[in-house]
Protein backbone atom coordinates (compact mmCIF):
# COMPACT_ATOMS: atom_id res chain seq x y z
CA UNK A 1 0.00 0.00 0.00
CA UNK A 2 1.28 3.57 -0.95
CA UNK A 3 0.71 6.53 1.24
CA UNK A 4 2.07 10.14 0.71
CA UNK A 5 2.73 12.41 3.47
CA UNK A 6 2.69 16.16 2.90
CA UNK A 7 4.53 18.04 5.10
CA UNK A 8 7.31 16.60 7.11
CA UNK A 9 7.67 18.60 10.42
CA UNK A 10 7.81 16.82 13.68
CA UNK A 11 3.73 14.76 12.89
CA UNK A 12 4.95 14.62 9.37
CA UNK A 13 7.78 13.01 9.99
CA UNK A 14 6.78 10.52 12.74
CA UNK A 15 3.84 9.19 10.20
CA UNK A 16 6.26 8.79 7.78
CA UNK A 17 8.34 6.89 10.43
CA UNK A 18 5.89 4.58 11.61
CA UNK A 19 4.44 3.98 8.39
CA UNK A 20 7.65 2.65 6.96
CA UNK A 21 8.21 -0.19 10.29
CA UNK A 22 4.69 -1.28 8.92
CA UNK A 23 5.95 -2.25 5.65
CA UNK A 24 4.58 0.89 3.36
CA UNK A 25 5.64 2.65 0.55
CA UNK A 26 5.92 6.22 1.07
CA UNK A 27 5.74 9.35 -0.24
CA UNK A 28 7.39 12.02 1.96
CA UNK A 29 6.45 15.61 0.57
CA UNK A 30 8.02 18.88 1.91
CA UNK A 31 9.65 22.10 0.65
CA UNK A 32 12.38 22.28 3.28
CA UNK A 33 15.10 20.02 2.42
CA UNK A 34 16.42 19.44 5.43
CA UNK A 35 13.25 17.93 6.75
CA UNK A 36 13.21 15.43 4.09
CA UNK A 37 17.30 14.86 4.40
CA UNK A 38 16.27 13.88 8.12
CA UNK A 39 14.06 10.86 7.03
CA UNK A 40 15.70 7.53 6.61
CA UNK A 41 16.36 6.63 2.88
CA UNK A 42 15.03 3.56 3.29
CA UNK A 43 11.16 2.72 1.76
CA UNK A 44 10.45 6.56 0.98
CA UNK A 45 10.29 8.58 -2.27
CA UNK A 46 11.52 12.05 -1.08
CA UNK A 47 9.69 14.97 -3.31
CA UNK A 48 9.53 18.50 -2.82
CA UNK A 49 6.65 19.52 -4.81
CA UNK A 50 2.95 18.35 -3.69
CA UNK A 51 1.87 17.58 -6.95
CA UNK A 52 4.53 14.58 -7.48
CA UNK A 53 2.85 12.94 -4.18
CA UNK A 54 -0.77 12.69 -5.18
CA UNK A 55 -0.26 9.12 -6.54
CA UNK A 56 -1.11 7.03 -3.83
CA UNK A 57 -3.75 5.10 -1.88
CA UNK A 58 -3.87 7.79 0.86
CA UNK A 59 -2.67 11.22 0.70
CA UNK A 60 -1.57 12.83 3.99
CA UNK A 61 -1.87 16.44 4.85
CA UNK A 62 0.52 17.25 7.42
CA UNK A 63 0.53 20.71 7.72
CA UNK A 64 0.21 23.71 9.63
CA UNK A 65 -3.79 24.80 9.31
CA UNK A 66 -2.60 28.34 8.41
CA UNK A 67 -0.79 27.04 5.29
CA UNK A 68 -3.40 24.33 4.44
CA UNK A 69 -5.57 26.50 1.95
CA UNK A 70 -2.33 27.59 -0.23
CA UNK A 71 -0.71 23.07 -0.21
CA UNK A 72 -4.21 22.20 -1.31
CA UNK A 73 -4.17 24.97 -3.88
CA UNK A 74 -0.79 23.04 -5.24
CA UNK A 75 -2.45 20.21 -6.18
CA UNK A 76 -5.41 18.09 -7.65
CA UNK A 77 -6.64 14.85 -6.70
CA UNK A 78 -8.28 12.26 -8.92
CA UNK A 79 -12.09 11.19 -7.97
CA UNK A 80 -11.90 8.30 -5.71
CA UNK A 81 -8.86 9.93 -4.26
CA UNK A 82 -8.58 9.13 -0.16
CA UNK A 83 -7.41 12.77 1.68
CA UNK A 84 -6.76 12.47 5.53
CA UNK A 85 -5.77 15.68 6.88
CA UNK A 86 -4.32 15.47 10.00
CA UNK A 87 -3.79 19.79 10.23
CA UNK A 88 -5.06 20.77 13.65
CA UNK A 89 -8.42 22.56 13.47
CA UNK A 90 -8.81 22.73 9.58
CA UNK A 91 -13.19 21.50 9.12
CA UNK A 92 -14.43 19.26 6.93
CA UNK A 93 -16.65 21.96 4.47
CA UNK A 94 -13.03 23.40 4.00
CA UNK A 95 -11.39 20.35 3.18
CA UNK A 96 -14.11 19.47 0.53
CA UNK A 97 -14.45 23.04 -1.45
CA UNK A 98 -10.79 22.48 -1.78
CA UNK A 99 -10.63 19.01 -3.31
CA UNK A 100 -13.67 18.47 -5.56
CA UNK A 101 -16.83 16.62 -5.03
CA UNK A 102 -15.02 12.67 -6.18
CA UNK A 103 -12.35 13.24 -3.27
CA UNK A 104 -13.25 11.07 -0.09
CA UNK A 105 -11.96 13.14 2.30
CA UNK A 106 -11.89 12.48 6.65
CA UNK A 107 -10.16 14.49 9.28
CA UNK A 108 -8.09 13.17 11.57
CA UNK A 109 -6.35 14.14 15.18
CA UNK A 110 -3.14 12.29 15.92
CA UNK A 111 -0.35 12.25 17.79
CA UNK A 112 3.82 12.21 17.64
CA UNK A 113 3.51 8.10 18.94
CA UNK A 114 2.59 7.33 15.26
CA UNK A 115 6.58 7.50 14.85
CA UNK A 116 6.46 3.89 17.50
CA UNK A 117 2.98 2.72 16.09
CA UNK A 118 1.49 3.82 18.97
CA UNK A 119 -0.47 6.84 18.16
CA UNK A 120 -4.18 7.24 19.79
CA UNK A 121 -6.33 8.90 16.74
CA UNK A 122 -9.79 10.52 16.45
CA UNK A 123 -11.08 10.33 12.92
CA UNK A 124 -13.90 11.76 11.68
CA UNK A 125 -16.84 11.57 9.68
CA UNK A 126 -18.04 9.07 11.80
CA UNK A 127 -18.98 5.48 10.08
CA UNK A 128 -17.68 7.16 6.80
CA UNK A 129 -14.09 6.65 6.73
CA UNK A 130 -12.60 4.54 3.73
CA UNK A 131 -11.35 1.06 4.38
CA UNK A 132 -7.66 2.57 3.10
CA UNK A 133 -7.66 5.09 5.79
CA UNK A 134 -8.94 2.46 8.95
CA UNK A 135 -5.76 0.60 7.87
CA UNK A 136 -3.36 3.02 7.67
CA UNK A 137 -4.98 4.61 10.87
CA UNK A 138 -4.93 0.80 12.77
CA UNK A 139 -1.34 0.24 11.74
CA UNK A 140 0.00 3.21 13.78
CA UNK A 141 -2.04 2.63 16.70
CA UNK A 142 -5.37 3.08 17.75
CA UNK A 143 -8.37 5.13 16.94
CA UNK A 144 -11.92 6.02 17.17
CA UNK A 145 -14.57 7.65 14.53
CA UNK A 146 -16.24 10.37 16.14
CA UNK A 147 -18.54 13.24 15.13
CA UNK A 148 -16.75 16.56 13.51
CA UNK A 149 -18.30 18.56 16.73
CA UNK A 150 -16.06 16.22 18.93
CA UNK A 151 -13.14 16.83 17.20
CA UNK A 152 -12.62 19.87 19.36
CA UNK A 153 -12.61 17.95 22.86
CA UNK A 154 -10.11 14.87 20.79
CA UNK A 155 -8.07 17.39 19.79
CA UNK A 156 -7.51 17.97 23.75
CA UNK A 157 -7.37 14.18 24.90
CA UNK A 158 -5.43 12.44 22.65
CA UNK A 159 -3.42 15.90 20.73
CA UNK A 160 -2.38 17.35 23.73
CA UNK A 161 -2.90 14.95 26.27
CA UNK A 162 0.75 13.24 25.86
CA UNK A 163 2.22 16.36 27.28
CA UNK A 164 -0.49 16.40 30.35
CA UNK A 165 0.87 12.40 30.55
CA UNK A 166 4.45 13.82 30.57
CA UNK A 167 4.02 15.95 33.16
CA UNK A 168 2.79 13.65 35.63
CA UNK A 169 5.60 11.15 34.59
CA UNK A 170 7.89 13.83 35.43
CA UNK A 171 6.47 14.33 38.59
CA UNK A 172 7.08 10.76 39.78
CA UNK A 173 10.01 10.37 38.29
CA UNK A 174 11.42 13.28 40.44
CA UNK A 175 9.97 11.72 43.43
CA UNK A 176 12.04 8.45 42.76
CA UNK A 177 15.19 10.61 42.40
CA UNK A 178 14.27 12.11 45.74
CA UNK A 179 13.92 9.02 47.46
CA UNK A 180 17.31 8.05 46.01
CA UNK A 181 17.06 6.59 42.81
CA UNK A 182 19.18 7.44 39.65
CA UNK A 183 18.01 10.01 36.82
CA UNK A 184 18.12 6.61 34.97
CA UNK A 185 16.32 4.21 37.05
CA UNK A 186 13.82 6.34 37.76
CA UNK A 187 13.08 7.34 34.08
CA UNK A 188 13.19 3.66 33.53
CA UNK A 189 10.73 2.54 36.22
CA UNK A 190 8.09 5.31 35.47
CA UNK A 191 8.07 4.73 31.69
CA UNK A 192 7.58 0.93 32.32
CA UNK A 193 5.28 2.01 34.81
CA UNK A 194 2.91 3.98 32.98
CA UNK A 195 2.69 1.93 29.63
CA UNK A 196 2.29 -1.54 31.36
CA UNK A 197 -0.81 0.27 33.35
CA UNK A 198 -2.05 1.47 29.96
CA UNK A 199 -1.80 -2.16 28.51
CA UNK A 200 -3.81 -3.29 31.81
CA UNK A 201 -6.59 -0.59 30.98
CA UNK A 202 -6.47 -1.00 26.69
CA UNK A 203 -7.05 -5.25 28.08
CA UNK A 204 -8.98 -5.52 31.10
CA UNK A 205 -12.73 -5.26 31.85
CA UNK A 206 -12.74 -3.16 34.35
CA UNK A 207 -13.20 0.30 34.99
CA UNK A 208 -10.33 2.93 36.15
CA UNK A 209 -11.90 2.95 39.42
CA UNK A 210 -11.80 -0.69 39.87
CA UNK A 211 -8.23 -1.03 38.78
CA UNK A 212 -6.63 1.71 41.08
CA UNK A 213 -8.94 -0.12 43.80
CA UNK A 214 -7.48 -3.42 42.81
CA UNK A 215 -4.05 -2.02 43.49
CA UNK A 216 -5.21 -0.47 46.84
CA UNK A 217 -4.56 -2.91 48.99
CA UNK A 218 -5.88 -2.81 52.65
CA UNK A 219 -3.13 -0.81 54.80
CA UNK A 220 -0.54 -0.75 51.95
CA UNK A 221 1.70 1.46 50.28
CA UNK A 222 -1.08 2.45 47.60
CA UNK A 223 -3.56 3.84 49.15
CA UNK A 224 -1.90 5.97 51.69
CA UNK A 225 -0.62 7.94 48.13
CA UNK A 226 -3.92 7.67 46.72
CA UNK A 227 -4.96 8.91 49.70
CA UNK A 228 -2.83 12.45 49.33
CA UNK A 229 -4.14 13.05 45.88
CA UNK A 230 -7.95 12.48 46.43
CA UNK A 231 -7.29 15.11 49.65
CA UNK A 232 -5.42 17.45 46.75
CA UNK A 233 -7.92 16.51 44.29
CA UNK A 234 -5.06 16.20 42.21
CA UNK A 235 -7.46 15.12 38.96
CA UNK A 236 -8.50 18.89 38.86
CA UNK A 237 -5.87 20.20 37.05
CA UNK A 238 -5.62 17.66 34.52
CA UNK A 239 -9.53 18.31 33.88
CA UNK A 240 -9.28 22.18 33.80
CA UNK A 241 -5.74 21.38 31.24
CA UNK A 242 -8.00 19.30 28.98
CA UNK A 243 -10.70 21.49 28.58
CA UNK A 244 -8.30 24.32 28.35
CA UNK A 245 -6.98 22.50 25.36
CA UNK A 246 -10.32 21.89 23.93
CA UNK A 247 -11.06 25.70 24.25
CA UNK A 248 -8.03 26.87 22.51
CA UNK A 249 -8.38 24.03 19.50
CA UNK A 250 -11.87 26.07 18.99
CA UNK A 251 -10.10 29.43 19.00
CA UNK A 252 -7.68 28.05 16.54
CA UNK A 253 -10.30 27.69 14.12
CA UNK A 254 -12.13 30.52 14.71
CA UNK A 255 -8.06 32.97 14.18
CA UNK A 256 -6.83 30.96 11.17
CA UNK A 257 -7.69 32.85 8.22
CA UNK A 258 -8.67 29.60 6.40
């Protein structure tokens, strides 16, 4: 399967990345050569001008959403064409007036773990995404159709939400170096820690609130920390970052002269 990839900035280029470990042939579009002399050589046709990456199974627009009108301006699609645009913010109604009426076209949110196959994705129009895009979508990770009106609120879970997840990584990391642990060992235990309890959540039945209860163990170690963040009601922030998120994603729509 060929995909192209327009625009090769940091999402650009971990697509690109993650699409190749999956076996694709790509197309890696930008007009900055040193973006494209920082891909690997390796499975991907490096072009500079839009128009020489339209030949492909999906096209990929990777851009910034105030530069998205003038890229889609630089090129035509054939009908039956698949476009996913993954610029931040960019609608649907846009997307279409630019492409022609034969172009199936679906917007997406990612994020940078598409470069490890382990992006989270919201796509959208719901239950009207092309086979072509499910795959590519499935292959570098996970990811759910939604309504264009949610796109705002995905934009702040899944687009900005790895930062919120850094954050609290950080935060226990430094508390292991505290307690006496190396920069590395620490680093190494909260990394490991968080992604084997998102493989426990992404496989088991139950619900968050079960699992951090089936951790809590009568007069352990657990619960006398969960204890100090229910008292802080340390899930506020996160909340209030979220739907700050989701509140500047609709501002960005409303500024960019689109």
């Amino acid at each position: 399967m060929k995909v192209s990839v327009i625009g090769c900035g940091n999402l650009g280029s971990a697509v690109v990345k993650g699409l190749v470990a999956e076996g694709y042939d790509v197309v890696a579009c930008d007009k900055d050569a040193d973006a494209l002399a920082a891909l690997p050589d390796e499975g991907i046709e490096k072009v500079s001008d839009a128009s020489e990456a339209t030949d492909s199974d999906v096209v990929i627009l990777a851009v910034k959403p105030q530069v998205a009108g003038p890229v889609l301006g630089s090129f035509e699609l054939d009908d039956g064409a698949v476009l996913a645009s993954f610029a931040a913010a960019v609608p649907l109604d846009f997307l279409r007036e630019r492409t022609g009426d034969g172009v199936r076209v679906v917007r997406v949110m990612p994020n940078l773990a598409a470069e490890y196959n382990e992006m989270a994705a919201a796509v959208c129009p719901r239950d009207e995404v092309p086979d072509e895009v499910r795959r590519v979508l499935g292959d570098l990770g996970s990811f759910v159709e939604v309504d264009e009106e949610d796109m705002d609120i995905a934009t702040a879970v899944n687009g900005s939400g790895p930062a919120f997840v850094f954050y609290a990584m950080k935060a226990v990391k430094e508390a292991g170096v505290e307690g006496g642990l190396s920069e590395e060992d620490a680093e190494t235990l909260t990394a490991q820690t968080f992604r084997g309890a998102a493989a426990i959540v992404q496989n088991d039945d139950r619900s968050l609130d079960e699992l951090i209860d089936a951790v809590c163990s009568p007069g352990g170690t657990t619960i006398e920390g969960m204890e100090v963040l229910r008292e802080a009601d340390a899930a506020a922030p996160f909340v209030e970052a979220v739907r700050a998120a989701e509140r500047r994603s609709e501002e960005i729509t409303e500024e960019v002269d689109l």
